[in-house]
Each structure stands twice: as C-alpha cells, then as structure tokens.
Protein backbone atom coordinates (compact mmCIF):
# COMPACT_ATOMS: atom_id res chain seq x y z
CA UNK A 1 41.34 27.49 80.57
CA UNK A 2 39.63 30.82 79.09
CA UNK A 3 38.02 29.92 75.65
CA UNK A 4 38.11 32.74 73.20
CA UNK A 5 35.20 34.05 72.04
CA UNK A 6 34.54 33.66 67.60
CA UNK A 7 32.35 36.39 66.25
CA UNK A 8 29.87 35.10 64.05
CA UNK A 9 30.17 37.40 61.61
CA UNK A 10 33.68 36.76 60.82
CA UNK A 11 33.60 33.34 60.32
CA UNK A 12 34.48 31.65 56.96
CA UNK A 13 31.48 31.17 54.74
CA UNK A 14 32.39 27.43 54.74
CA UNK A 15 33.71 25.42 58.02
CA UNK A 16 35.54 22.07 58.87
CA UNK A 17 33.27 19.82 60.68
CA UNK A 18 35.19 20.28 63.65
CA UNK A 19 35.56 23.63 63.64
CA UNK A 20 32.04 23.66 65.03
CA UNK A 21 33.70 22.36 68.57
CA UNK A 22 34.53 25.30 69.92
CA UNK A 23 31.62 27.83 68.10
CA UNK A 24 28.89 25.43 69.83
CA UNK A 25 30.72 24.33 72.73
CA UNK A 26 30.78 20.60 71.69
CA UNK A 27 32.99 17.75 71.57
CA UNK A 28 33.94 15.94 68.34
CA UNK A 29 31.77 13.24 68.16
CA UNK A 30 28.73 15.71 68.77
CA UNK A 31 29.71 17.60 65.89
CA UNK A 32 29.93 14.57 63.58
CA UNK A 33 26.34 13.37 65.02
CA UNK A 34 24.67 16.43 64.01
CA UNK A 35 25.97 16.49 60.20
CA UNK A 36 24.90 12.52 60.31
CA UNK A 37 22.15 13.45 61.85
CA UNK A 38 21.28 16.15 59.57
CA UNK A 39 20.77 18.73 62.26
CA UNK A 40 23.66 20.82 60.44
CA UNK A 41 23.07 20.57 56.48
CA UNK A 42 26.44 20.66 55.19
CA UNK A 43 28.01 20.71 51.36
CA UNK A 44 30.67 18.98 49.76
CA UNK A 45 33.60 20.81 47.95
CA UNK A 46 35.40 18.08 46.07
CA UNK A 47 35.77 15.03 48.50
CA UNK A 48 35.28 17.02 51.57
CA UNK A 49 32.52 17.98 53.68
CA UNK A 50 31.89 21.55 54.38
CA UNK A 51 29.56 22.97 56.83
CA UNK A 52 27.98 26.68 55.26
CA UNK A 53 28.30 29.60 58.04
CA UNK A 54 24.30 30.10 57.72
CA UNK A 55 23.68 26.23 58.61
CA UNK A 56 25.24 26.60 61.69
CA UNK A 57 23.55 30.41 62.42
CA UNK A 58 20.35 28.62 61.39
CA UNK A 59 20.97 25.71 64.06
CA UNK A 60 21.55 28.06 66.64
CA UNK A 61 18.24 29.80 65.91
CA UNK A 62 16.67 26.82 65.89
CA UNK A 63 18.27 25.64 69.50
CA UNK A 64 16.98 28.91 70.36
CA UNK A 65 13.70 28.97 69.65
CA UNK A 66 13.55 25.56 70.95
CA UNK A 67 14.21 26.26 74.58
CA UNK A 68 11.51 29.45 74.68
C-alpha cells in the first residue's frame, strides 16, 4: 500500500491525536504514549485534546537532532 505523503506546512494548526499516525509513521497506541508521555505537548479545546502543528515540528527536530 503507497502512503501519501502530508506536507508539513499545510497541516491544521491543531491535530487529533491520531492524526499523528500517519505524519510520524506510528501506530495508535504510540501516538497516545507520547502525549502521556509528554513527548508531544498538546492543548485542550473544550473537552478535547489537541495536538499544536509546532509540537509535533518541534518533536521531529528533536528526533532529529537526537540521532546526529
């Protein structure tokens, strides 16, 4: 199956949780472990969780940096 690739720059300024499965290439519990985790800081809007577009650009610069 051919994934399609998401531009950064067009994503929403705030995501589902789960919508980080297919920008990180993770599964759904993965994605839950790192907003537990606080690896992703995330916001609430009314009762639901909302991970900001930087917070996940930020995460990726920080896996980044991490494997240099």
């Amino acid at each position: 199956m051919k994934q399609k690739r998401i531009s950064l720059k067009k994503l929403p300024m705030t995501l589902h949780v789960e919508a980080l499965m297919p920008i990180l290439g993770i599964g759904r519990t993965t994605a839950y472990q790192l907003v537990k985790t606080g690896k992703i800081s995330t916001i609430k809007v009314g009762k639901k969780t909302r991970v900001p577009r930087e917070a996940v650009l930020d995460y990726m610069k920080n896996q980044k940096a991490k494997r240099r």
